[in-house]
N, C-alpha and C. Protein backbone atom coordinates (compact mmCIF):
# COMPACT_ATOMS: atom_id res chain seq x y z
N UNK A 1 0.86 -1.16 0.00
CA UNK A 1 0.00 0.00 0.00
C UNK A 1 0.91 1.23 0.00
N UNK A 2 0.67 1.80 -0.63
CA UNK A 2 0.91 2.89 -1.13
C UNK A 2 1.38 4.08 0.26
N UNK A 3 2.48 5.19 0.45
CA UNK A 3 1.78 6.12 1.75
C UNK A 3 1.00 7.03 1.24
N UNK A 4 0.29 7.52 0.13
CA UNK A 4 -0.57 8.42 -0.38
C UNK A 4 -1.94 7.67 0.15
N UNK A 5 -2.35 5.94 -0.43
CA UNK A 5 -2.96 5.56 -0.10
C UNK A 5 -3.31 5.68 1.36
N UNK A 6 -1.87 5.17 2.58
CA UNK A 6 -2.28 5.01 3.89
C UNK A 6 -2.47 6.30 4.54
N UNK A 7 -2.65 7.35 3.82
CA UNK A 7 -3.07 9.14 4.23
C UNK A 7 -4.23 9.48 3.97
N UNK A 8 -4.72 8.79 3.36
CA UNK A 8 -6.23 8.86 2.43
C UNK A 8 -6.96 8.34 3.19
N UNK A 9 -6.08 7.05 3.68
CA UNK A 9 -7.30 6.71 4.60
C UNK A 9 -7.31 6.81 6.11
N UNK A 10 -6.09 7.42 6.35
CA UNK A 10 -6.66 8.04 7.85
C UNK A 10 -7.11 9.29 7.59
N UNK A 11 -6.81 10.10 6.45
CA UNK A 11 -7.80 11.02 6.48
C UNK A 11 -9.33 10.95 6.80
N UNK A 12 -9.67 9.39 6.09
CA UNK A 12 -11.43 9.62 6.16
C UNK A 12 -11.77 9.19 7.83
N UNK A 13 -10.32 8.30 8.15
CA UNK A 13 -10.96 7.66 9.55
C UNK A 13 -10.95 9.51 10.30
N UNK A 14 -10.09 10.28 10.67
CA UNK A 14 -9.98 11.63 11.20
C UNK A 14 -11.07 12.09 11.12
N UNK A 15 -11.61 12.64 9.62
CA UNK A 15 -12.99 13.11 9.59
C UNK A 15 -14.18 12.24 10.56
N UNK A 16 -13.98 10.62 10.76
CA UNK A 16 -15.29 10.18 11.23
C UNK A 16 -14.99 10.26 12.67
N UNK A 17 -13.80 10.77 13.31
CA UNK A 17 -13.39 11.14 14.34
C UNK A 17 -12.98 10.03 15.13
N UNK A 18 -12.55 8.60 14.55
CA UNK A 18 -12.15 7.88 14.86
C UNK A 18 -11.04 7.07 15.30
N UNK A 19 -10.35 8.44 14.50
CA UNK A 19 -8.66 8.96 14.92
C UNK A 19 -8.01 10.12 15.29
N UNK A 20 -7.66 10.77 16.01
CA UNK A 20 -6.75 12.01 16.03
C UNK A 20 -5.94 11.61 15.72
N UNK A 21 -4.84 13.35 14.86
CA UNK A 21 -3.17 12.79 14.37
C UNK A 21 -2.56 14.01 15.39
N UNK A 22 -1.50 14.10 15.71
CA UNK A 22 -0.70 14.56 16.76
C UNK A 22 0.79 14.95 15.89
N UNK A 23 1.34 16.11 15.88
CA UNK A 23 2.71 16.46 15.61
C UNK A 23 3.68 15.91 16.80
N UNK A 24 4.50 15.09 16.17
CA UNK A 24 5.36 14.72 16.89
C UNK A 24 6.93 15.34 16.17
N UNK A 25 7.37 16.51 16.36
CA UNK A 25 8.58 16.69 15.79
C UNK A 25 8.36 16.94 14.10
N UNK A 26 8.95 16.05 13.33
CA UNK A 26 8.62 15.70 11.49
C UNK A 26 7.46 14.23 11.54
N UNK A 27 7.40 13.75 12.50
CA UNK A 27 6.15 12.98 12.34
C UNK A 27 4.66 13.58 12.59
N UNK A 28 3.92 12.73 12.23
CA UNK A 28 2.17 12.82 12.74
C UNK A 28 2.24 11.48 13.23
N UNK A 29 1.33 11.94 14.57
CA UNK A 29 1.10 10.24 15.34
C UNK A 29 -0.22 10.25 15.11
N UNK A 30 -1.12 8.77 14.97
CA UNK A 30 -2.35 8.45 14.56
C UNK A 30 -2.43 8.03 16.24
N UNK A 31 -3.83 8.15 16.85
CA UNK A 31 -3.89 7.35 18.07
C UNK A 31 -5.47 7.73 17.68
N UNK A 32 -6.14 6.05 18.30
CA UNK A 32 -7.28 5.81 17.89
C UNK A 32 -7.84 6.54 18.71
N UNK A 33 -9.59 7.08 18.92
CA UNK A 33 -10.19 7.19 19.81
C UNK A 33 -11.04 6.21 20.00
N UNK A 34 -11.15 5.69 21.54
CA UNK A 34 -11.72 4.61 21.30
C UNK A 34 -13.14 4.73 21.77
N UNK A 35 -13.64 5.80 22.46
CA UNK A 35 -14.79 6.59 22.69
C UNK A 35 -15.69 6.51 21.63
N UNK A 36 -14.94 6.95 20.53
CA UNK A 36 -16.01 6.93 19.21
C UNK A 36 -15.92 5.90 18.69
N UNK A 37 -15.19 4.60 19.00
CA UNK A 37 -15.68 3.55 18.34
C UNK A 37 -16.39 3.07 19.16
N UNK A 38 -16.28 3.28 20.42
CA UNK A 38 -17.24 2.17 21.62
C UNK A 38 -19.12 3.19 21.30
N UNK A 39 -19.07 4.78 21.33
CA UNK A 39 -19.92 5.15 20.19
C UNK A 39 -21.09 4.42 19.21
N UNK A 40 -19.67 4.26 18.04
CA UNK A 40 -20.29 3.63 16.90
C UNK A 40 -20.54 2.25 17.05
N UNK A 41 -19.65 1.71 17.88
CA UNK A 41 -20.20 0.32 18.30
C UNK A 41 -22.23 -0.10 18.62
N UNK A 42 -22.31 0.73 19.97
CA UNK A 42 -23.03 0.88 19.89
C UNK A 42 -24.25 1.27 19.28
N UNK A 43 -24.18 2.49 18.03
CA UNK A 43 -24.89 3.01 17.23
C UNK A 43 -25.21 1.42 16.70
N UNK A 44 -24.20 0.49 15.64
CA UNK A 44 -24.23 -0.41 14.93
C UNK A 44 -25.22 -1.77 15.67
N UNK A 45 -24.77 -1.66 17.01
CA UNK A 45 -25.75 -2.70 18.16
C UNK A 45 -27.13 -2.22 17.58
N UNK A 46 -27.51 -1.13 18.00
CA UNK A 46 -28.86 -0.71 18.07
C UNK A 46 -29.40 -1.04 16.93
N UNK A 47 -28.69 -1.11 15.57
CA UNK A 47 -29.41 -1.27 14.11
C UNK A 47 -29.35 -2.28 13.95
N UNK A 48 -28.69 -3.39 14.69
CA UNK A 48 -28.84 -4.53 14.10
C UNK A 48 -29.84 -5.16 14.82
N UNK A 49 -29.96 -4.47 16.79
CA UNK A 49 -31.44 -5.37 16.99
C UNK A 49 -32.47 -5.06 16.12
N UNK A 50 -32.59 -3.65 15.77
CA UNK A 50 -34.21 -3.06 14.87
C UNK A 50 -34.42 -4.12 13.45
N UNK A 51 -33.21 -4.33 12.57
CA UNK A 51 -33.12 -5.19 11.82
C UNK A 51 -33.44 -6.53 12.12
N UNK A 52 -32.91 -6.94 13.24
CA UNK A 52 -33.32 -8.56 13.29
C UNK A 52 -34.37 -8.56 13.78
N UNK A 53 -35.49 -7.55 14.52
CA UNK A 53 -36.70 -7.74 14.94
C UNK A 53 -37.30 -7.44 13.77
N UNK A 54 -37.25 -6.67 12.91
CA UNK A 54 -37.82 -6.34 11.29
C UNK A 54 -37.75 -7.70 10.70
N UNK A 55 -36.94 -8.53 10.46
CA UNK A 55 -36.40 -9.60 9.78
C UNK A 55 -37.47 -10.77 10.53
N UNK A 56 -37.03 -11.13 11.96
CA UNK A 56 -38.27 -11.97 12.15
C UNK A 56 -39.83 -11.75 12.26
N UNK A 57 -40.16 -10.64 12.36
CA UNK A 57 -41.20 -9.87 12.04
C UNK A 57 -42.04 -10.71 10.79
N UNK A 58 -40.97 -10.10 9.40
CA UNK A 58 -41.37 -10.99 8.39
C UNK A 58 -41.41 -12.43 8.22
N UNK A 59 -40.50 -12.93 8.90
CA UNK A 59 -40.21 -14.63 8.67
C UNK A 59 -41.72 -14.90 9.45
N UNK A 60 -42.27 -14.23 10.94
CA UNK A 60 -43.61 -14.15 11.08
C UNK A 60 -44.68 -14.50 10.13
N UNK A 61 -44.33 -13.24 9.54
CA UNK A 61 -45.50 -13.25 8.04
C UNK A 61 -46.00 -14.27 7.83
N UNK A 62 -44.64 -14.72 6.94
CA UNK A 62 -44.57 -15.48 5.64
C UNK A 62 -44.84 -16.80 6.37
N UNK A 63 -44.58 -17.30 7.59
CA UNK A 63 -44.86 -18.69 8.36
C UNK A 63 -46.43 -18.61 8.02
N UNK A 64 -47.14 -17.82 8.80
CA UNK A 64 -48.75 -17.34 9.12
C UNK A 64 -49.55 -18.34 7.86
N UNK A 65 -50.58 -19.49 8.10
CA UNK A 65 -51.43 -19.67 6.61
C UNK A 65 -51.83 -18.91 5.94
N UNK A 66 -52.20 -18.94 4.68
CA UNK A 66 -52.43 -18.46 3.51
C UNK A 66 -54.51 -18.62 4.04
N UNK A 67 -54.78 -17.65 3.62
CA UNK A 67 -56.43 -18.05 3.61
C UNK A 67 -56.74 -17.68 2.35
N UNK A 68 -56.47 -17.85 1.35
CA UNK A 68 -56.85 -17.77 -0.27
C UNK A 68 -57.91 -19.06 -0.72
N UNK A 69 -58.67 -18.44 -1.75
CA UNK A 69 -59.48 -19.15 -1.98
C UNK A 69 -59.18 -19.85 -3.60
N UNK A 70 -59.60 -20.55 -3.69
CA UNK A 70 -59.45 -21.00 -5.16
C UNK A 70 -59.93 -19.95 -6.45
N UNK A 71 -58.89 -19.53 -7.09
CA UNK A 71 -59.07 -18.68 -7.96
C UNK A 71 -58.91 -16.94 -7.77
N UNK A 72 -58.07 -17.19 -6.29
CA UNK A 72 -58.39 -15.75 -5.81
C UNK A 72 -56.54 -15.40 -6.92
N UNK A 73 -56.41 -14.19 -7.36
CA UNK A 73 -55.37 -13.90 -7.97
C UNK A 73 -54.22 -13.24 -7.22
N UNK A 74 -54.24 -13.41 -5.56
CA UNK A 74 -53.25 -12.94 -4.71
C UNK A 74 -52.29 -14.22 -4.98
């Protein structure tokens, strides 16, 4: 990988605030925050219960009998 590449992409992690960079002398130090991943962690928890209750929700549905009649076009 490239270092243009590995700047690019702590740039986008910085913007999601998932990293600060720090002057060290002629370096930049990357140090994670881990606040905003424990954060986004969470954010990601929360969408995946709403999803899996959405998800069996439907599997609900689709279990449920059919009450159709002969010839009905559902």
């Amino acid at each position: 990988m490239s270092f243009a590449a590995v700047q690019k992409h702590v740039a986008v992690l910085e913007r999601a605030e998932l990293v600060s960079k720090q002057r060290h002398g002629r370096e930049q130090l990357v140090h994670g925050r881990i606040d905003t991943v424990r954060t986004v962690y969470a954010l990601f928890d929360q969408l995946e219960a709403m999803w899996r209750g959405r998800i069996d929700r439907i599997d609900d549905l689709l279990a449920e009998p059919t009450h159709f009649t002969e010839g009905d076009p559902r």
